[in-house]
N, C-alpha and C. Protein backbone atom coordinates (compact mmCIF):
# COMPACT_ATOMS: atom_id res chain seq x y z
N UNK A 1 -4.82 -27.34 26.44
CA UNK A 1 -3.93 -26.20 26.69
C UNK A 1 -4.52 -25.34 27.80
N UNK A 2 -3.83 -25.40 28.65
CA UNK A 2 -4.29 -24.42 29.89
C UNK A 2 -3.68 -22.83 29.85
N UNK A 3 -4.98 -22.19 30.15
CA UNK A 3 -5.32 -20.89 30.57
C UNK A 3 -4.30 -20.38 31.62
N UNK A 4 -4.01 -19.07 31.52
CA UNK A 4 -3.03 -18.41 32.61
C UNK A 4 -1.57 -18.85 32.40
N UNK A 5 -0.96 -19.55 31.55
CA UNK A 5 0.08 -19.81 31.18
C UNK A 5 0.84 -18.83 30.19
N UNK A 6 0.53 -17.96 29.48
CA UNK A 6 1.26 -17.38 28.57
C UNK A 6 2.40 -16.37 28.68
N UNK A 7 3.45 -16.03 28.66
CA UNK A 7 4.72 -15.36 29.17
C UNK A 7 4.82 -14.67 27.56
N UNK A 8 4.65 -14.80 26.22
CA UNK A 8 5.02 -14.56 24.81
C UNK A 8 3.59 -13.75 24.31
N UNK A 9 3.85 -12.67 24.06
CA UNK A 9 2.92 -12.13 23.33
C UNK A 9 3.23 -11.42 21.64
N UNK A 10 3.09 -12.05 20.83
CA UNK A 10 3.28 -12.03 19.12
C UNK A 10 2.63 -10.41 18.54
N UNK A 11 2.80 -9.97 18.10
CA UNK A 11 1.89 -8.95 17.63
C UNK A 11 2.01 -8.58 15.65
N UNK A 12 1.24 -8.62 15.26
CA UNK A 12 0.97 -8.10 13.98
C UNK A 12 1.30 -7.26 14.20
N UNK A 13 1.48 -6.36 12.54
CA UNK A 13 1.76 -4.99 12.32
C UNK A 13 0.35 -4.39 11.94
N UNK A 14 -0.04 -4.19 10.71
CA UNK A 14 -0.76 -3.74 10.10
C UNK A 14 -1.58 -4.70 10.83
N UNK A 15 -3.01 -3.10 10.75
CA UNK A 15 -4.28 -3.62 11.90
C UNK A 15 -4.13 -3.57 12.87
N UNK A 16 -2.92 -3.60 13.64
CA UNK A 16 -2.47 -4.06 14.73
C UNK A 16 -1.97 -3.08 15.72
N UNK A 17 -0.97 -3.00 15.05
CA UNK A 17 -0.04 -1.67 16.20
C UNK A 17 0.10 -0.35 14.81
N UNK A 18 -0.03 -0.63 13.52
CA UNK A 18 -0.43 0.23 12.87
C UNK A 18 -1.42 0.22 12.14
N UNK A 19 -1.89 1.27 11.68
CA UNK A 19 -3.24 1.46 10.74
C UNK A 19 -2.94 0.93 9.44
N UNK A 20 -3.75 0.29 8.81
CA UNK A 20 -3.94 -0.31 7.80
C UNK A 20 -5.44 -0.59 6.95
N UNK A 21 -5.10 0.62 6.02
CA UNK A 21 -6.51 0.93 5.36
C UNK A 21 -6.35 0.79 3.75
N UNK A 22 -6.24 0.03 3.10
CA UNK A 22 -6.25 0.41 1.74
C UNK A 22 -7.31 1.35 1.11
N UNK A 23 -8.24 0.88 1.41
CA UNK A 23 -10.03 1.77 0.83
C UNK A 23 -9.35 3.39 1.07
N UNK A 24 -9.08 3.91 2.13
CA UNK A 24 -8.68 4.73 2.65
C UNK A 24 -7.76 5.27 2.32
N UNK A 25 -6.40 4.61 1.74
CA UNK A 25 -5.78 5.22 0.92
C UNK A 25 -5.93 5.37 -0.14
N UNK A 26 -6.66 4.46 -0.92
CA UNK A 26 -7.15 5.29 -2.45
C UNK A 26 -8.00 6.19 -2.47
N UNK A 27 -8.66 6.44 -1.54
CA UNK A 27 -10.05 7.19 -1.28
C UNK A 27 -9.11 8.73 -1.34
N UNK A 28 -7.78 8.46 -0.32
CA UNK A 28 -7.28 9.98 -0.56
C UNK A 28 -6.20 10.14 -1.59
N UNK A 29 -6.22 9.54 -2.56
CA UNK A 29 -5.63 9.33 -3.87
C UNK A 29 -6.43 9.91 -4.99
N UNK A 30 -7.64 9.27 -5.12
CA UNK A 30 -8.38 9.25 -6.10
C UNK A 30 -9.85 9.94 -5.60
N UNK A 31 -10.68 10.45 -6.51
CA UNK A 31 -11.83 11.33 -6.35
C UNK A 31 -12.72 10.18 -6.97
N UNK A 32 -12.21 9.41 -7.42
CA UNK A 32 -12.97 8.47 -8.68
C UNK A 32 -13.31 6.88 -8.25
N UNK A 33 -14.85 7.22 -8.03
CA UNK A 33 -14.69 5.50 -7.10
C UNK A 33 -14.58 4.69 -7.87
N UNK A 34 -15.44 4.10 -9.45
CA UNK A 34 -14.48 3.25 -10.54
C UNK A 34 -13.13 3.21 -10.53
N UNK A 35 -12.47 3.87 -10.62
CA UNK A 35 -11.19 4.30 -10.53
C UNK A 35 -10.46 3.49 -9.12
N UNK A 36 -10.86 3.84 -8.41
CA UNK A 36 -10.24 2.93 -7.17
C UNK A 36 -10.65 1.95 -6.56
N UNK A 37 -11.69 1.41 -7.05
CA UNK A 37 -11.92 0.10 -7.61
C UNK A 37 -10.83 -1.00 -8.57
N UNK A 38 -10.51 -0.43 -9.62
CA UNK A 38 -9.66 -0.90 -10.17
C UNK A 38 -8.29 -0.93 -9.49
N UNK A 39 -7.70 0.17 -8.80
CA UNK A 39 -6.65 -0.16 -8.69
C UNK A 39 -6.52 -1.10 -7.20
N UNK A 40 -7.63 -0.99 -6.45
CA UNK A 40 -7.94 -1.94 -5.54
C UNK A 40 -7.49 -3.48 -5.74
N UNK A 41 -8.30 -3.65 -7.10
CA UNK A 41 -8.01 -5.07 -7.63
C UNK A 41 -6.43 -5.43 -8.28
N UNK A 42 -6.05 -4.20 -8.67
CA UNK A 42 -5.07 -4.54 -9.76
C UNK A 42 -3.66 -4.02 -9.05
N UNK A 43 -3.78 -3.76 -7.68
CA UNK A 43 -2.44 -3.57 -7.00
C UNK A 43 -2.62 -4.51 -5.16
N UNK A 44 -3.90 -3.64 -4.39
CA UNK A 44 -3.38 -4.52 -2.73
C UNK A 44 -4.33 -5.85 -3.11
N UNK A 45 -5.08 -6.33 -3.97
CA UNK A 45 -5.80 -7.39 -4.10
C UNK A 45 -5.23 -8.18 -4.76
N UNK A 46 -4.48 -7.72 -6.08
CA UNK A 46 -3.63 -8.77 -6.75
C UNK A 46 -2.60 -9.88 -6.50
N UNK A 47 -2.67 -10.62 -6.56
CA UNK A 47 -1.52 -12.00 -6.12
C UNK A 47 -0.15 -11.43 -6.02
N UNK A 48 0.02 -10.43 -6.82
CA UNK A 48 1.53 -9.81 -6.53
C UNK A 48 1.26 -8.95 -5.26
N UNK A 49 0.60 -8.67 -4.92
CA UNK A 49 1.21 -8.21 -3.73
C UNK A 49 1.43 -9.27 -2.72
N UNK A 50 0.73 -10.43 -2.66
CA UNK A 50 1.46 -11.14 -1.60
C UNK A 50 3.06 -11.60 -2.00
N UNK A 51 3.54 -11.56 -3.39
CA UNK A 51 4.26 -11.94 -3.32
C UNK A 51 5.61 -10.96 -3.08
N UNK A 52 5.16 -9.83 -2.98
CA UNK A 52 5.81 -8.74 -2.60
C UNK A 52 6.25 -8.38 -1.26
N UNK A 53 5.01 -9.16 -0.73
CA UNK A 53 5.29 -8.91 0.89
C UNK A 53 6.24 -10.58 0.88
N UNK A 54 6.61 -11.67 0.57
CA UNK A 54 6.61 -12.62 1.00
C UNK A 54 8.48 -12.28 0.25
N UNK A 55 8.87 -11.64 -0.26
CA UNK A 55 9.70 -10.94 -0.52
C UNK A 55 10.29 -11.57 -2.36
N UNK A 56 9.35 -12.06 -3.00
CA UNK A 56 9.93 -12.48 -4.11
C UNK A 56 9.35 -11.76 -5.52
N UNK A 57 8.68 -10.73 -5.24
CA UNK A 57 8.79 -9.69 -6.20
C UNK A 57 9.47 -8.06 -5.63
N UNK A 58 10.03 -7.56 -6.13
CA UNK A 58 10.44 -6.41 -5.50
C UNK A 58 9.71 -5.29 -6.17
N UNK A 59 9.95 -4.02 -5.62
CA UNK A 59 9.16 -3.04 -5.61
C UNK A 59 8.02 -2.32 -6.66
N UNK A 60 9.84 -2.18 -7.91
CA UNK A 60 9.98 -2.01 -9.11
C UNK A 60 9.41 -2.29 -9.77
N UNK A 61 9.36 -4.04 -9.57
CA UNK A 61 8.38 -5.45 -10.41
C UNK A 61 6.93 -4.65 -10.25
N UNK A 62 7.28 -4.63 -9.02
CA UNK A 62 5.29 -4.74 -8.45
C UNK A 62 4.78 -3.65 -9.35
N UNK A 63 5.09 -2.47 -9.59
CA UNK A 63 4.70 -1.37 -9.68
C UNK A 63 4.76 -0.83 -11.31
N UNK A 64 6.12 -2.04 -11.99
CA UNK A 64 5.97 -2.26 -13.70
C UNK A 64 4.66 -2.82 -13.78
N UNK A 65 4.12 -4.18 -13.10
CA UNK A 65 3.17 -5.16 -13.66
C UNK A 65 1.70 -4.33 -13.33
N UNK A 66 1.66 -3.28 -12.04
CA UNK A 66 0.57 -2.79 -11.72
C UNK A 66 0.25 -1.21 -13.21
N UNK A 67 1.19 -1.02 -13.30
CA UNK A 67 0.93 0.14 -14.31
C UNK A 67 -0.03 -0.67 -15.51
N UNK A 68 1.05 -1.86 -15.63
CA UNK A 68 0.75 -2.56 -17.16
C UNK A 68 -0.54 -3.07 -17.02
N UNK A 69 -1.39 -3.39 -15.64
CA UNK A 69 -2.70 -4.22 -15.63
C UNK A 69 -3.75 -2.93 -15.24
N UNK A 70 -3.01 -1.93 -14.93
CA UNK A 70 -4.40 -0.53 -14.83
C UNK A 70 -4.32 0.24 -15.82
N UNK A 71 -3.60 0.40 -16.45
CA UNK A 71 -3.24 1.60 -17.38
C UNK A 71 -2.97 3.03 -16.93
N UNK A 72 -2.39 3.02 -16.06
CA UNK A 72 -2.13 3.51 -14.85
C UNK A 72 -0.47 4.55 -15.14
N UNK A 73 0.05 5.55 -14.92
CA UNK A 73 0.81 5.75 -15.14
C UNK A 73 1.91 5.40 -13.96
N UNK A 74 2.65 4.88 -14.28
CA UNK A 74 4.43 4.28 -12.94
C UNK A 74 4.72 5.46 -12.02
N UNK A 75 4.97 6.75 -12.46
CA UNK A 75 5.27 7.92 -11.72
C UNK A 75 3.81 7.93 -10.54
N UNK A 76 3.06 7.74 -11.60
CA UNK A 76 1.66 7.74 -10.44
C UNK A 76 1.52 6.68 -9.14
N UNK A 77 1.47 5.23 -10.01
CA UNK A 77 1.57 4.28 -8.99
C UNK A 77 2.74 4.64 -7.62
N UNK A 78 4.28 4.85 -7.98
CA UNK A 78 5.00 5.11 -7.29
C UNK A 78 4.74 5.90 -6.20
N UNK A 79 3.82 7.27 -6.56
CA UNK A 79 3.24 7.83 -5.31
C UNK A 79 2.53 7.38 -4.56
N UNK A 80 1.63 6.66 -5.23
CA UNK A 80 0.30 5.68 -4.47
C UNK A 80 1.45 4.92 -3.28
N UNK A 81 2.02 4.32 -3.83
CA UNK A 81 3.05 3.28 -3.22
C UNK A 81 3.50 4.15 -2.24
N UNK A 82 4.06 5.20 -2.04
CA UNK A 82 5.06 6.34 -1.32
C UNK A 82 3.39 6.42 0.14
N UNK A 83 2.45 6.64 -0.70
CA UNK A 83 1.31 7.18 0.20
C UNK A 83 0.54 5.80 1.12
N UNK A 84 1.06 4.96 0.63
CA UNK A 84 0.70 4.09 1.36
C UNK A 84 2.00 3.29 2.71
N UNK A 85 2.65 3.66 2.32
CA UNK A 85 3.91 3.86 3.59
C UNK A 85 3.60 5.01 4.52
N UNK A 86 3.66 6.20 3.90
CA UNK A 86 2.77 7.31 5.10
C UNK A 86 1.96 7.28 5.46
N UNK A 87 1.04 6.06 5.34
CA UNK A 87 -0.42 5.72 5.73
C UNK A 87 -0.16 4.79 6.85
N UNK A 88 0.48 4.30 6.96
CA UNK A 88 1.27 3.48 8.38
C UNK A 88 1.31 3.63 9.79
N UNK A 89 0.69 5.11 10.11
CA UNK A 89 0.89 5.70 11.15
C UNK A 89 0.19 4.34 12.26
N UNK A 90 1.00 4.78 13.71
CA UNK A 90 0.40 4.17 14.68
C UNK A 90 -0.98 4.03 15.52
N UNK A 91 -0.98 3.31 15.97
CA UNK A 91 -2.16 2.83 16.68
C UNK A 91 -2.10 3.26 18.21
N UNK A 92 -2.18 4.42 18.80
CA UNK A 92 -1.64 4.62 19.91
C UNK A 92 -1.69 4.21 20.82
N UNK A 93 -3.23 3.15 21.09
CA UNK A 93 -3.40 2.44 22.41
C UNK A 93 -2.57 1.05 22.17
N UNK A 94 -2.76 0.40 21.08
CA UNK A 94 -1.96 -0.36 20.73
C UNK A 94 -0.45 -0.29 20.91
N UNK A 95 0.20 0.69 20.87
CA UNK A 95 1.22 1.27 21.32
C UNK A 95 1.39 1.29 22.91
N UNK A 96 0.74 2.28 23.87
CA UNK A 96 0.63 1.74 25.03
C UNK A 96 0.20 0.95 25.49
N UNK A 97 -0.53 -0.68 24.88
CA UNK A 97 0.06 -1.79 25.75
C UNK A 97 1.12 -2.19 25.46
N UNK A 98 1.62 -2.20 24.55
CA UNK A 98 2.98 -2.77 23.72
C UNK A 98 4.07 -2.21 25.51
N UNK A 99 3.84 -1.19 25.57
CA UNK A 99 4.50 -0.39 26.92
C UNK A 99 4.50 -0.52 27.66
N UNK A 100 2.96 -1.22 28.17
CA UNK A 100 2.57 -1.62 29.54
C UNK A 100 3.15 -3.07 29.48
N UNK A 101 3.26 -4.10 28.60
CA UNK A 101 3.23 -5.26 28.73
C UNK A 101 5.04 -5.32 29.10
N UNK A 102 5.93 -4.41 28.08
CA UNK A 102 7.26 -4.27 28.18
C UNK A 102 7.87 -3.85 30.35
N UNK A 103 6.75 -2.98 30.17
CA UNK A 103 6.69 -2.82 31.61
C UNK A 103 6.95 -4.05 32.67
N UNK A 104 5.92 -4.90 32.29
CA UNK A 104 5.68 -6.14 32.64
C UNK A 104 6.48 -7.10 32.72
N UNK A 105 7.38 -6.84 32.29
CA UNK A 105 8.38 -8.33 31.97
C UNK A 105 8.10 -9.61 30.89
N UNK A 106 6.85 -9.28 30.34
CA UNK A 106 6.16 -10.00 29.19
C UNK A 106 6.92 -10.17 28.04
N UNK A 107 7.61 -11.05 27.55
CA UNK A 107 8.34 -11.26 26.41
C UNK A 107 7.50 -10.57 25.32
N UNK A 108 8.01 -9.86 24.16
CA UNK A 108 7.07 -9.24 23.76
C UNK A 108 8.06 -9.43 21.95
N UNK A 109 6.98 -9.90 21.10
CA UNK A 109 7.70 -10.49 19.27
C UNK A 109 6.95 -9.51 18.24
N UNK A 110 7.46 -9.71 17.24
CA UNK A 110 6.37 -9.19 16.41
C UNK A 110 6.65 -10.38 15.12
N UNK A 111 5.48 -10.52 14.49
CA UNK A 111 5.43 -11.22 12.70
C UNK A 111 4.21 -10.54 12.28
N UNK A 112 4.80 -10.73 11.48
CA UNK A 112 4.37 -9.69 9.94
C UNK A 112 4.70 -10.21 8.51
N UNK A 113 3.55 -9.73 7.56
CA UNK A 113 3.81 -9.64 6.46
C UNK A 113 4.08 -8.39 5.75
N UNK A 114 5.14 -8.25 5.40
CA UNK A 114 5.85 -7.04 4.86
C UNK A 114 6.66 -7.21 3.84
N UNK A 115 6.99 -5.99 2.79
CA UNK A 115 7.82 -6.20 2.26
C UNK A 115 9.54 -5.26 2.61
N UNK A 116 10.13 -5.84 2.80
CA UNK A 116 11.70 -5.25 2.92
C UNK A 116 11.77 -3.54 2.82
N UNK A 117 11.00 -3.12 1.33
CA UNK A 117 10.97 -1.81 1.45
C UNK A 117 10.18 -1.18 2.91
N UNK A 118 9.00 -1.30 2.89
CA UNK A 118 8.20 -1.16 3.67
C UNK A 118 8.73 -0.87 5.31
N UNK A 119 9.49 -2.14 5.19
CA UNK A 119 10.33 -2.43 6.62
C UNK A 119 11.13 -1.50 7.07
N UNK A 120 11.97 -1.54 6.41
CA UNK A 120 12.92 -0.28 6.34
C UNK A 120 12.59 0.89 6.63
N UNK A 121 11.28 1.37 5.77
CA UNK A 121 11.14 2.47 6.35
C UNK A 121 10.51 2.58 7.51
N UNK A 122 9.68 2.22 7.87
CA UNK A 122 8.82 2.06 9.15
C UNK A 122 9.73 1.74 10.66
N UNK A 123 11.26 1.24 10.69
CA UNK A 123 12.26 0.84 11.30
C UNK A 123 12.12 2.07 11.33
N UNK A 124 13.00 3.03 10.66
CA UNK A 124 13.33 4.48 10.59
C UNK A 124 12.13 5.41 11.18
N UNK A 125 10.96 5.20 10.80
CA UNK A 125 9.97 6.40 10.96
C UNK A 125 9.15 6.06 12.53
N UNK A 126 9.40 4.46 13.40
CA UNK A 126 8.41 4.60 14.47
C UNK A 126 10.11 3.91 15.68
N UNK A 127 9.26 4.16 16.95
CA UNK A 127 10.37 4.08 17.72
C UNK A 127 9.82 2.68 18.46
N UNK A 128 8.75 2.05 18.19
CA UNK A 128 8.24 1.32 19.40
C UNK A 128 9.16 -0.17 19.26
N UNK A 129 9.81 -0.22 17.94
CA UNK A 129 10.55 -1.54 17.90
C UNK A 129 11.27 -2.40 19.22
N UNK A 130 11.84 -1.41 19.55
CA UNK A 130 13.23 -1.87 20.81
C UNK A 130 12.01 -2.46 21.18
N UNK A 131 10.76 -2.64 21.70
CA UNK A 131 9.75 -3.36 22.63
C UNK A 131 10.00 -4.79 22.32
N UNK A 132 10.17 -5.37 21.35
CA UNK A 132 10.23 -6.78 20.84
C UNK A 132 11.65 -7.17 21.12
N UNK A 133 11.66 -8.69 21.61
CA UNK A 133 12.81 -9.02 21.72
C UNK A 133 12.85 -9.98 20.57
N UNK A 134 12.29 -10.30 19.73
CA UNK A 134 12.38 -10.82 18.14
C UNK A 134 11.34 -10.77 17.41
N UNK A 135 11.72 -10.52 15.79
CA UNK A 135 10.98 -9.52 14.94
C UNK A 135 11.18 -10.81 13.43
N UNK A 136 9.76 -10.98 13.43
CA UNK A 136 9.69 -12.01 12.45
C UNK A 136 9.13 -11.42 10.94
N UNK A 137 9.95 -10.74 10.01
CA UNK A 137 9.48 -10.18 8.55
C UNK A 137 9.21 -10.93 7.43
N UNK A 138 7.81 -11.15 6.78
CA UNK A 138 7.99 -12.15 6.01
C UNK A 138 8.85 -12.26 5.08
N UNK A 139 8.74 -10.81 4.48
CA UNK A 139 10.07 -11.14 3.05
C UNK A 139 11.40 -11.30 3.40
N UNK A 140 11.65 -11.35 4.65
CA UNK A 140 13.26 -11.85 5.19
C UNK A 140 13.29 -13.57 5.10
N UNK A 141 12.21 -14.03 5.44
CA UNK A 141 12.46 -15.49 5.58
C UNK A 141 11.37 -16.15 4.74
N UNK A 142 11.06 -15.23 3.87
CA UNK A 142 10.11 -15.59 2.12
C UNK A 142 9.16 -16.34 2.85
N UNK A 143 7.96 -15.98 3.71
CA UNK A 143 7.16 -17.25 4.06
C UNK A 143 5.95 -15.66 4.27
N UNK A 144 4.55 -16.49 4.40
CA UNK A 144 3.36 -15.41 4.46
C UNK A 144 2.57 -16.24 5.47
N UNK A 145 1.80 -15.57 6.28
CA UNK A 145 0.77 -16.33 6.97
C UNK A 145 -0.32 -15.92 6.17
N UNK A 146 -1.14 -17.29 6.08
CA UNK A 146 -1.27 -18.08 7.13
C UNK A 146 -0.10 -20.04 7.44
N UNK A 147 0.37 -20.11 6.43
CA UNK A 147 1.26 -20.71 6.51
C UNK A 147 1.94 -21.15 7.49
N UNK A 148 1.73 -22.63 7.67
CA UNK A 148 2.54 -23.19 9.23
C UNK A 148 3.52 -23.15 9.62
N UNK A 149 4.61 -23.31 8.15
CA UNK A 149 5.70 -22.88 8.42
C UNK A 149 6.61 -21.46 9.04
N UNK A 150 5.63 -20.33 8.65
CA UNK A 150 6.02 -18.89 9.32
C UNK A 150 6.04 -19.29 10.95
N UNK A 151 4.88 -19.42 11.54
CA UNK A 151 4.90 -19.78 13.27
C UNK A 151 5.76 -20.64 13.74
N UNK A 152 6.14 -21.57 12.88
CA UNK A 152 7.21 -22.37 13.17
C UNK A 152 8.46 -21.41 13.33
N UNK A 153 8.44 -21.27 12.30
CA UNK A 153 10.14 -20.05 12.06
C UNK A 153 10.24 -19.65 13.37
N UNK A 154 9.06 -19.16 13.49
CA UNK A 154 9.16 -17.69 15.22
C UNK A 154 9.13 -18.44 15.95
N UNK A 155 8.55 -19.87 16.13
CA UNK A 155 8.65 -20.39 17.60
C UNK A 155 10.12 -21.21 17.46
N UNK A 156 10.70 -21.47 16.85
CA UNK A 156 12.26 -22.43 16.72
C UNK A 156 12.91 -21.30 16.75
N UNK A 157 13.16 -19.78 16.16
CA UNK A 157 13.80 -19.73 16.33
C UNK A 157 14.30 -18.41 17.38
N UNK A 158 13.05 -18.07 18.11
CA UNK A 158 12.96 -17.13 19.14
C UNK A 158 13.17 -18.67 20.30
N UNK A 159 13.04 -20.39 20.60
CA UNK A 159 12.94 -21.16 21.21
C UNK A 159 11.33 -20.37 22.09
N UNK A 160 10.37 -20.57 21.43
CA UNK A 160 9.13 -19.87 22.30
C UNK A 160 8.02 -21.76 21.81
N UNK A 161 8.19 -21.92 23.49
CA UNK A 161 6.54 -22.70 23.42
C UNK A 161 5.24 -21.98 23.31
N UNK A 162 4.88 -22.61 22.36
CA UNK A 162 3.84 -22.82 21.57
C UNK A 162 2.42 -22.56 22.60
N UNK A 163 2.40 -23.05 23.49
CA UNK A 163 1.51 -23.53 24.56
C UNK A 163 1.57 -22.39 25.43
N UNK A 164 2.84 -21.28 25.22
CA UNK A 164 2.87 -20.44 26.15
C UNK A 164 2.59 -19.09 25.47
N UNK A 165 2.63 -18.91 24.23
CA UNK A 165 2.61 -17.91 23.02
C UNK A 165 1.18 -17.60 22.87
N UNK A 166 0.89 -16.36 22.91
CA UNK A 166 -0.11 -15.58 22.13
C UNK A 166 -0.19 -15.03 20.97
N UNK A 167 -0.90 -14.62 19.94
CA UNK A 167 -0.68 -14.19 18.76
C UNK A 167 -2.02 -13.35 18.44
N UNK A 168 -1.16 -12.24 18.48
CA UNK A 168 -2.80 -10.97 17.84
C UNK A 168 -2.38 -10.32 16.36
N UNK A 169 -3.38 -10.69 15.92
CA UNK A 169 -4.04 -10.51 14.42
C UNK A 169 -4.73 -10.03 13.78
N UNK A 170 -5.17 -8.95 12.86
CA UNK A 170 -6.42 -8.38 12.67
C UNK A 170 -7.18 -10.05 11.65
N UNK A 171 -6.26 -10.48 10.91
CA UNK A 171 -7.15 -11.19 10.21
C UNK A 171 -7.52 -12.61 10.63
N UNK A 172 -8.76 -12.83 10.55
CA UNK A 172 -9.16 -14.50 11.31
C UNK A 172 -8.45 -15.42 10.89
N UNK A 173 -8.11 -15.72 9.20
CA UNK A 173 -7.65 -16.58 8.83
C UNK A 173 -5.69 -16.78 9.92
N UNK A 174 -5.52 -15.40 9.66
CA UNK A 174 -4.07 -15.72 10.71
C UNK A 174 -3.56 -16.08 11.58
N UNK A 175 -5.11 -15.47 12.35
CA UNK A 175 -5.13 -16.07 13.55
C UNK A 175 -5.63 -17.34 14.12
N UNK A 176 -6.77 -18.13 13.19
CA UNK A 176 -6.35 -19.79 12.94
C UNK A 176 -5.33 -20.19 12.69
N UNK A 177 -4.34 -19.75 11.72
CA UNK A 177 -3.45 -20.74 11.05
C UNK A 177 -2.44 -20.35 13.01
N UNK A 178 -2.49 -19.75 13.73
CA UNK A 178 -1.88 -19.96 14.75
C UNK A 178 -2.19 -20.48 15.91
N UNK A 179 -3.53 -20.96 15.48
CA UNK A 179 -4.03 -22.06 16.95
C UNK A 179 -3.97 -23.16 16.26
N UNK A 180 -3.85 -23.23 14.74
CA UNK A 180 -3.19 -25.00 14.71
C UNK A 180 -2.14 -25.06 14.55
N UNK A 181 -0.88 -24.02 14.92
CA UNK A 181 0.63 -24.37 15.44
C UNK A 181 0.46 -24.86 16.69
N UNK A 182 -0.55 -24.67 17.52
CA UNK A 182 -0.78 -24.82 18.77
C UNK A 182 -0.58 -23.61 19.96
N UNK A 183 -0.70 -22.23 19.31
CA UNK A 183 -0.46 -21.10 20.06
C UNK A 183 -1.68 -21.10 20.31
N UNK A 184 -1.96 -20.16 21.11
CA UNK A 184 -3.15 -19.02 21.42
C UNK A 184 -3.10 -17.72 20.41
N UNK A 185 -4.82 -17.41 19.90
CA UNK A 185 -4.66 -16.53 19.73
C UNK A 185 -5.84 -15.65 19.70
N UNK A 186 -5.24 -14.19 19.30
CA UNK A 186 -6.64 -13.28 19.44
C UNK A 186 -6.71 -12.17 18.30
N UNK A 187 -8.12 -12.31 17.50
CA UNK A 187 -8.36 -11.80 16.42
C UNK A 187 -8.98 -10.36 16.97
N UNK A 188 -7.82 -9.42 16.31
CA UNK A 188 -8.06 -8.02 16.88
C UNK A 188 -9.14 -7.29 16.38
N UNK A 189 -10.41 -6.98 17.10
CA UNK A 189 -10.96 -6.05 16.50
C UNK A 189 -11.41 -4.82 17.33
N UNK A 190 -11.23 -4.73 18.58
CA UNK A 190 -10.36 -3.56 19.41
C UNK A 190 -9.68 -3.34 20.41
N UNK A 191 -8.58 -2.02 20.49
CA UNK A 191 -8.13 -1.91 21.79
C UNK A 191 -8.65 -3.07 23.29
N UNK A 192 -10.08 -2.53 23.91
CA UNK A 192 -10.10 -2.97 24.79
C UNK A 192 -10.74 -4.46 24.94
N UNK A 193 -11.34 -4.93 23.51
CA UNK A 193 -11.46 -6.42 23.31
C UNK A 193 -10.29 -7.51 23.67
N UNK A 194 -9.35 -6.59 22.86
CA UNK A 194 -7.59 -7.31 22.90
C UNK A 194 -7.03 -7.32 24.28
N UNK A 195 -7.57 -6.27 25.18
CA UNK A 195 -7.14 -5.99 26.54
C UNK A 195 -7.73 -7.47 27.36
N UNK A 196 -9.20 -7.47 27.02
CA UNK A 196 -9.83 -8.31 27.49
C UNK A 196 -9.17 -9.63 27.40
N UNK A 197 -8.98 -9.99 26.67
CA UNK A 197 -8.52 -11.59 26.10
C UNK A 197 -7.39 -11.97 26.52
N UNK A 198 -6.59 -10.74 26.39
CA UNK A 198 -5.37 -10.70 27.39
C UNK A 198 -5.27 -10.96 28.43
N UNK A 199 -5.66 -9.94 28.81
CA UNK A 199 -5.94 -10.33 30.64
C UNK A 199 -6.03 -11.79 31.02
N UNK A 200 -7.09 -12.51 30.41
CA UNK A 200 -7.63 -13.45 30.89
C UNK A 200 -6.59 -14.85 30.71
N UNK A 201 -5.33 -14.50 29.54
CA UNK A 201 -4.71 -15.56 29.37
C UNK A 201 -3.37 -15.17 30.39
N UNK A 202 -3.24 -13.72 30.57
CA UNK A 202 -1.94 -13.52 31.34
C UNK A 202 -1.91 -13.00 32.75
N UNK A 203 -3.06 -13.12 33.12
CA UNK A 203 -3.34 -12.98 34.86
C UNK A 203 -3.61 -13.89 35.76
């Protein structure tokens, strides 16, 4: 696969173009580090949440089964849940390349794992969307990365070669499972790292 070819640049959400901290949101939840420990495990660590983001538990579910495995009160969780949507805020440099690249003429996607609620609101609360000319949600098309089939989805059905596609990720595993679709990709761990890597595939 040759270098200097790429026209498609993919972007994650969380990590990515927004902040994404769980520690951080229980930390301003809870005073009690046992305490958020547990719900660490027993809500963003638990198997239901992937399946929440992958869209086959819904909100409600998530947040009955999380009360019932912390002992946790629902009114409570629900805020946790509420506070972790306002925890979403943007990534601002991340944001201005998203701008610069749109600038550019750079085809510009996003995939994500999300859940529907989530989506929705974050549609409503940030403006940088219009930047993407296709927007890949996992719980719309029930699939999670790292999964081969998700990159597939986005490359059939945006028609994006593979060979010409980039994909930035905070997590490594994601960003493997997208160099054996045969994309490029780059595991975000900052602004001007991501700048770097860039450059070098799109100049």
């Amino acid at each position: 696969m040759s270098d200097a070819v790429v026209r498609n640049v993919v972007f994650d959400m969380g990590g990515v173009v927004l902040e994404w901290n769980p520690q951080k949101i229980l930390a301003d939840f809870y005073a009690d580090a046992p305490l958020r420990s547990r719900l660490h495990e027993a809500l963003f660590l638990h198997p239901d949440w992937r399946e929440f983001n992958r869209g086959d538990l819904q909100e409600a579910a998530l947040l009955r089964r999380a009360a019932l495995r912390s002992g946790r009160p629902l009114p409570e969780l629900a805020a946790l849940l509420d506070s972790m949507r306002e925890s979403l805020v943007t990534k601002p440099e991340t944001v201005e390349l998203l701008r610069g690249l749109q600038g550019r003429g750079i085809a510009l996607y996003c995939l994500s794992d999300m859940p529907l609620s989530v989506y929705r609101y974050l549609r409503q609360r940030h403006d940088f969307w219009d930047a993407f000319s296709g927007i890949v949600i996992s719980a719309e098309v029930r699939l999670l990365k790292p999964e081969p089939a998700i990159y597939r989805h986005l490359l059939s059905s945006h028609g994006l070669d593979a060979a010409r596609t980039v994909f930035i990720d905070d997590l490594p595993g994601n960003a493997a499972g997208a160099r054996a679709c045969g994309m490029h990709a780059i595991q975000f761990h900052d602004i001007e790292q991501v700048r770097r890597e860039l450059s070098a595939l799109l100049d």
